[in-house]
PDB file of N, CA and C in Angstrom:
ATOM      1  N   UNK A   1    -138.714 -85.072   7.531  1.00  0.00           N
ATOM      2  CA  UNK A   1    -139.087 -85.544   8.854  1.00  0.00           C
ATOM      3  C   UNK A   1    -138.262 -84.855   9.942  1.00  0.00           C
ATOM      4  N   UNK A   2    -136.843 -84.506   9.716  1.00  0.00           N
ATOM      5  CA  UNK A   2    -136.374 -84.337  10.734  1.00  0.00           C
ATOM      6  C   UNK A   2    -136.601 -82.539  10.953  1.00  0.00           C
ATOM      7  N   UNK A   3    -136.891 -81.896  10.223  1.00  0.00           N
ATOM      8  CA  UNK A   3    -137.582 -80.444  10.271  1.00  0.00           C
ATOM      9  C   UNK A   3    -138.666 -80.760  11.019  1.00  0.00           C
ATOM     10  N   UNK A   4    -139.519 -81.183  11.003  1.00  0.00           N
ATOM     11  CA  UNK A   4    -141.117 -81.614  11.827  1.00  0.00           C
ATOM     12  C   UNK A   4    -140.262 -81.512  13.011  1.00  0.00           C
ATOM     13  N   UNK A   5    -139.203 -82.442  13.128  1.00  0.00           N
ATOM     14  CA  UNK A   5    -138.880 -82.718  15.111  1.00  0.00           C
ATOM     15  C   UNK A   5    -138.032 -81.530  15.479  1.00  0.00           C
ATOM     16  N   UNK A   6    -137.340 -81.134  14.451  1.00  0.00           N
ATOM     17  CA  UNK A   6    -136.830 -79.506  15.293  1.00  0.00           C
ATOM     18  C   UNK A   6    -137.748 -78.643  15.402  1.00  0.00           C
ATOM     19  N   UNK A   7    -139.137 -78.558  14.636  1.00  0.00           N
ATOM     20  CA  UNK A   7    -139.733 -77.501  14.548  1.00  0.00           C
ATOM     21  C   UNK A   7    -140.526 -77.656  16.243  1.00  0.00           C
ATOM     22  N   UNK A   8    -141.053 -79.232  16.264  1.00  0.00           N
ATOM     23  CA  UNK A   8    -141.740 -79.431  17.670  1.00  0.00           C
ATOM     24  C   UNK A   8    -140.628 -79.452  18.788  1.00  0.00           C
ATOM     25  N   UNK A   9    -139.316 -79.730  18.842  1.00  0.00           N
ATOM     26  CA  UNK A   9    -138.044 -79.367  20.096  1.00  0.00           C
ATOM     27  C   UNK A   9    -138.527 -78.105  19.995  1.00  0.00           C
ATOM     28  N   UNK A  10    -138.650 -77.086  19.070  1.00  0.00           N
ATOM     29  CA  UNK A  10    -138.190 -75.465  19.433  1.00  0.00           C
ATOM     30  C   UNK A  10    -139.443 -75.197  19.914  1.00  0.00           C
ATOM     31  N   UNK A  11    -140.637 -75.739  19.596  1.00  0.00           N
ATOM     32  CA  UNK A  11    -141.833 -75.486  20.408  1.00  0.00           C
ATOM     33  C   UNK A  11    -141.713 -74.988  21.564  1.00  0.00           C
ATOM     34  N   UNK A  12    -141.785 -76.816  22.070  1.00  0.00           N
ATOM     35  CA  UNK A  12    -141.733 -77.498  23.014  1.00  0.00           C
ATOM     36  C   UNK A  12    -140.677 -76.795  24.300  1.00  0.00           C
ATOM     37  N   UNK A  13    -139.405 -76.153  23.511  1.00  0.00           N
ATOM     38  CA  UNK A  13    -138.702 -75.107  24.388  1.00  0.00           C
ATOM     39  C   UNK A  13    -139.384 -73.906  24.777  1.00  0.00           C
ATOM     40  N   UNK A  14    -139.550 -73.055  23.760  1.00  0.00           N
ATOM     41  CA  UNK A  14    -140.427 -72.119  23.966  1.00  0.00           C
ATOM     42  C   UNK A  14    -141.287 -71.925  24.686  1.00  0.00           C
ATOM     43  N   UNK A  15    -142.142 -72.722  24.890  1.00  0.00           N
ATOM     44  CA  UNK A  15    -143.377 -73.334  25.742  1.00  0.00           C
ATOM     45  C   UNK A  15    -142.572 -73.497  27.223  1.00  0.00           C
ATOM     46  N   UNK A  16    -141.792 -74.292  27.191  1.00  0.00           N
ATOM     47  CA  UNK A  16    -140.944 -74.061  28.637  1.00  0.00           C
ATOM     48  C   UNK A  16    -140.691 -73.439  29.192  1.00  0.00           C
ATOM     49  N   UNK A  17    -139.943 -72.195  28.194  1.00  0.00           N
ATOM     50  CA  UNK A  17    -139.410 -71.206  28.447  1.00  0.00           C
ATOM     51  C   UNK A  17    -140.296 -69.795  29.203  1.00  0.00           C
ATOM     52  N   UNK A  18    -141.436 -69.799  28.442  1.00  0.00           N
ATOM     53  CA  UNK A  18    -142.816 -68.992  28.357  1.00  0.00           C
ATOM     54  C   UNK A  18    -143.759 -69.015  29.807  1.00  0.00           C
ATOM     55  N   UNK A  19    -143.569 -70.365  30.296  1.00  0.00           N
ATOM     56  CA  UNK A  19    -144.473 -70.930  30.821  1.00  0.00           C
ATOM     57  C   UNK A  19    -144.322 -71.162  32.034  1.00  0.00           C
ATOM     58  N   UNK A  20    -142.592 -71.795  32.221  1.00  0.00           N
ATOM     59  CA  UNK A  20    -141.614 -72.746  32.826  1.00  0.00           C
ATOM     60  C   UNK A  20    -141.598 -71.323  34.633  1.00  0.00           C
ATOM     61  N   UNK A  21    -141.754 -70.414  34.303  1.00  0.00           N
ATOM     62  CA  UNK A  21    -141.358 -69.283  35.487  1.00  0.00           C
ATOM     63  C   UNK A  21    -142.527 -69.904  36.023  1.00  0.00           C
ATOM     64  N   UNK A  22    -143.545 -69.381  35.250  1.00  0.00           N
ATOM     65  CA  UNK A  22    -145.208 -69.432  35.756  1.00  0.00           C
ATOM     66  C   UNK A  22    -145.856 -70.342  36.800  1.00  0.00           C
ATOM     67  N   UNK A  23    -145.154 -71.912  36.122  1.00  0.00           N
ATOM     68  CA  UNK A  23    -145.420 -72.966  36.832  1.00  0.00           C
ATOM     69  C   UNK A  23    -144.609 -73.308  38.205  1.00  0.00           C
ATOM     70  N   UNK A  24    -143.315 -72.992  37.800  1.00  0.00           N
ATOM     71  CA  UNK A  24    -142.450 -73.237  39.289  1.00  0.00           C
ATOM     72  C   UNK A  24    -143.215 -71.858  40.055  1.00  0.00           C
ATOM     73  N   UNK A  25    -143.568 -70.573  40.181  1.00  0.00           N
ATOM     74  CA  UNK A  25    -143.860 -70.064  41.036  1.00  0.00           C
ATOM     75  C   UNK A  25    -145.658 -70.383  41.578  1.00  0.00           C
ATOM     76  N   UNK A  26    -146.393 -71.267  40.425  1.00  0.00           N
ATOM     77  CA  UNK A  26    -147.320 -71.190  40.990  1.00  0.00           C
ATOM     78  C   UNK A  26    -147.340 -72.678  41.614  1.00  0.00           C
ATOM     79  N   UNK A  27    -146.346 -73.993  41.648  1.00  0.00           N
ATOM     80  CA  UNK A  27    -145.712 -75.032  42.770  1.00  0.00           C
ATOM     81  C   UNK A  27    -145.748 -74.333  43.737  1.00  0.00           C
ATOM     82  N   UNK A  28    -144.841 -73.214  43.849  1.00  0.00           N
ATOM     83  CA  UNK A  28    -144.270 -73.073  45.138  1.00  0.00           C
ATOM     84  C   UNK A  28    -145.570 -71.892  46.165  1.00  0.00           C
ATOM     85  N   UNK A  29    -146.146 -71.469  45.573  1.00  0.00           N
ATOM     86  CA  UNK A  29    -147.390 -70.532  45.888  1.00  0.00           C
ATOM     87  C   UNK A  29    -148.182 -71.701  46.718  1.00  0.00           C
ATOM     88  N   UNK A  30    -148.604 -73.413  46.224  1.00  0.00           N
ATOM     89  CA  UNK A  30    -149.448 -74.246  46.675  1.00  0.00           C
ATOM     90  C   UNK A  30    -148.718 -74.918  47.544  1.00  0.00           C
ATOM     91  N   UNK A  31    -147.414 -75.755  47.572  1.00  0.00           N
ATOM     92  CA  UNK A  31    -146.551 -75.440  48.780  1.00  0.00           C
ATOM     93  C   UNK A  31    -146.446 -74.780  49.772  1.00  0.00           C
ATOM     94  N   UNK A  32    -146.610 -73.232  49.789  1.00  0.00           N
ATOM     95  CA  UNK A  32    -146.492 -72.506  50.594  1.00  0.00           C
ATOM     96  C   UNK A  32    -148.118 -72.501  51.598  1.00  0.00           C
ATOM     97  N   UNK A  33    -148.834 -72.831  50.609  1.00  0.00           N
ATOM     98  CA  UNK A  33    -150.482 -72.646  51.499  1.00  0.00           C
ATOM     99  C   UNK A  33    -150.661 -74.035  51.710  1.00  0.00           C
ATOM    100  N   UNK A  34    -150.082 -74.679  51.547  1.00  0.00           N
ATOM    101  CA  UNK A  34    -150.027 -76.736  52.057  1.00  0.00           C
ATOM    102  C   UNK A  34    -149.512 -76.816  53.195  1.00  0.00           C
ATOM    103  N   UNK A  35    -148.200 -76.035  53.814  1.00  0.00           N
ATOM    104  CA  UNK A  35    -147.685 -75.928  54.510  1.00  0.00           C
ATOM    105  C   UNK A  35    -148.060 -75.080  55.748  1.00  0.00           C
ATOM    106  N   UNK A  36    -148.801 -73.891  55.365  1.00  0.00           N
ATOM    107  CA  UNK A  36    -149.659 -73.194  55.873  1.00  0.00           C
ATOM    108  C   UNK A  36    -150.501 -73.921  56.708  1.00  0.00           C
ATOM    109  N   UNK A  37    -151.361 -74.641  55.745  1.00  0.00           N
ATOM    110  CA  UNK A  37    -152.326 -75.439  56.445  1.00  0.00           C
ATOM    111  C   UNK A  37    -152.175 -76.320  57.664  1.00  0.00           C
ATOM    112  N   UNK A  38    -151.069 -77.405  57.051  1.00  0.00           N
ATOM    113  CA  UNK A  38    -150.588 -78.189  58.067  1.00  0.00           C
ATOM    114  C   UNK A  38    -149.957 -77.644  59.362  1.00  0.00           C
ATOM    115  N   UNK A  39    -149.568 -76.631  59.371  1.00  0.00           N
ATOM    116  CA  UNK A  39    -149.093 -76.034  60.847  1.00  0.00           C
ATOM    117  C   UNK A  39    -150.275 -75.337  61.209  1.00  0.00           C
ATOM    118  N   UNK A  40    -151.277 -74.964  61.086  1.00  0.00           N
ATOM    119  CA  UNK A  40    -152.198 -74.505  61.521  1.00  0.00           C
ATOM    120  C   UNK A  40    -153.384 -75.401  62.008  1.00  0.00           C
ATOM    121  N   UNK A  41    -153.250 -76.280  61.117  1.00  0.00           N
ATOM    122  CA  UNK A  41    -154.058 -77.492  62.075  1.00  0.00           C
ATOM    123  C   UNK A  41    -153.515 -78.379  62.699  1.00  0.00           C
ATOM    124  N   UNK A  42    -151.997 -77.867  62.707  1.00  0.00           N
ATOM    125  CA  UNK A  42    -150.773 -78.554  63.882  1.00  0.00           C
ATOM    126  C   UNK A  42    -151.275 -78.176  65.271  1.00  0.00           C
ATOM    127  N   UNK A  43    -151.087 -76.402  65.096  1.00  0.00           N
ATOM    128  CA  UNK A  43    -151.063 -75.965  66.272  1.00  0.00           C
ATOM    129  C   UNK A  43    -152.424 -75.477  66.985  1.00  0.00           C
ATOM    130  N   UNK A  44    -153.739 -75.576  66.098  1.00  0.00           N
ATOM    131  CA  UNK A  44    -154.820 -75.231  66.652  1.00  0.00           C
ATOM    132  C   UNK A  44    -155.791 -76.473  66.801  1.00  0.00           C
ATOM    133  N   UNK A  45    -155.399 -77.412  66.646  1.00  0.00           N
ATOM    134  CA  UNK A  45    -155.881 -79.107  67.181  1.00  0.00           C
ATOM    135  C   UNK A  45    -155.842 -79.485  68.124  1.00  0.00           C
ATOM    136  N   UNK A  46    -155.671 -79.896  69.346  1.00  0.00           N
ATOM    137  CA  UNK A  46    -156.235 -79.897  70.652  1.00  0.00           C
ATOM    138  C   UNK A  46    -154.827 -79.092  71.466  1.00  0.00           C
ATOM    139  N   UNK A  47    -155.831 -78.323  72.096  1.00  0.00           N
ATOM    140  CA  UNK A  47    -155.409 -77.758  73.371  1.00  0.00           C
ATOM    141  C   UNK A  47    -155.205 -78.073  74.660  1.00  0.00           C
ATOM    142  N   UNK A  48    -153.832 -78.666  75.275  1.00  0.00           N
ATOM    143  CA  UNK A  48    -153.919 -79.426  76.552  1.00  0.00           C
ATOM    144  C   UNK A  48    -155.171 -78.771  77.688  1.00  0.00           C
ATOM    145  N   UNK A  49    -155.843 -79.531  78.559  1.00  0.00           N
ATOM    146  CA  UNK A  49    -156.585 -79.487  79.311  1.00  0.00           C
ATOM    147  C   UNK A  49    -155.796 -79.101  80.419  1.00  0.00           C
ATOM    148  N   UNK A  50    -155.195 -77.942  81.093  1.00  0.00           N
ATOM    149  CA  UNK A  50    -154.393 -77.598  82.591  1.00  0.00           C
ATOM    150  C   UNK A  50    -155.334 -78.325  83.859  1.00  0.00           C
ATOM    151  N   UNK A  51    -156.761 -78.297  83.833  1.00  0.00           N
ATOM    152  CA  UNK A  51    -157.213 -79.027  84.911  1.00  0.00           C
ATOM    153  C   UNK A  51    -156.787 -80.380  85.160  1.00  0.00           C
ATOM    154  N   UNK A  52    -156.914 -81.364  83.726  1.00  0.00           N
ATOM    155  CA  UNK A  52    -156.758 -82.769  83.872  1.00  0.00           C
ATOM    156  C   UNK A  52    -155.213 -83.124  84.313  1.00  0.00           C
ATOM    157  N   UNK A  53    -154.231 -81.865  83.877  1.00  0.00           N
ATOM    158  CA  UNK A  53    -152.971 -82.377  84.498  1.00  0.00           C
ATOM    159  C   UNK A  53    -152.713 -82.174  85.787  1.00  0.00           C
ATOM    160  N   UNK A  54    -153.467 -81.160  86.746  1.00  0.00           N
ATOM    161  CA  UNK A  54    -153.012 -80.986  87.802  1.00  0.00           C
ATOM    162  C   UNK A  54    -153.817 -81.760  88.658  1.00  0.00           C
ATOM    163  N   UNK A  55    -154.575 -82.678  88.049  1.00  0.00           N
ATOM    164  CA  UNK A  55    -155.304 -84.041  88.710  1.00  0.00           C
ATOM    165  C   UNK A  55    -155.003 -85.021  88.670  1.00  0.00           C
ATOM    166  N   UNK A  56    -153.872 -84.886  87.420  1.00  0.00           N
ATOM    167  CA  UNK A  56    -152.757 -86.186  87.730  1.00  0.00           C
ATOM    168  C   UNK A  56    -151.572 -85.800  88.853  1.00  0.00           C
ATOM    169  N   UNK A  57    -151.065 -85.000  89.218  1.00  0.00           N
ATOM    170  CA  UNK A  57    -150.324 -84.286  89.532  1.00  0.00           C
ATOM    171  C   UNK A  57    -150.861 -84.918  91.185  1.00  0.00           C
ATOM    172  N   UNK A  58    -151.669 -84.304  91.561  1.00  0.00           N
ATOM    173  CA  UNK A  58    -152.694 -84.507  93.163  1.00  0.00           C
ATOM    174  C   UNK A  58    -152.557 -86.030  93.302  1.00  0.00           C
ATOM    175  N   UNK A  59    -153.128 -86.542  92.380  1.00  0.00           N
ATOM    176  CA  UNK A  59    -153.409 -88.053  92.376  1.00  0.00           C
ATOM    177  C   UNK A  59    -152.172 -88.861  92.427  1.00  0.00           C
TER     178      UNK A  59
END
């Protein structure tokens, strides 16, 4: 039994090991375009109106 559980630990590393780059860079790849997004529909979501302020301004 206890061969079975080292054989699946050394897998299970391997697999980490193999894999483990792949996944943290492809996190940080969807992060990076999440973040993307959100500042872009930060900064292109409404555009102050210059007329309506200089009609508060008069008024």
């Amino acid at each position: 039994m206890q061969h079975d559980a080292a054989a699946w630990l050394l897998e299970i590393a391997l697999a980490l090991r193999v894999f483990g780059p792949d996944v943290v860079r492809g996190c940080r790849r969807l992060l990076t375009a999440g973040v993307r997004i959100g500042i872009t529909q930060l900064t292109s979501g409404r555009t102050p109106n210059r007329a309506s302020e200089r009609q508060r301004e008069v008024s």
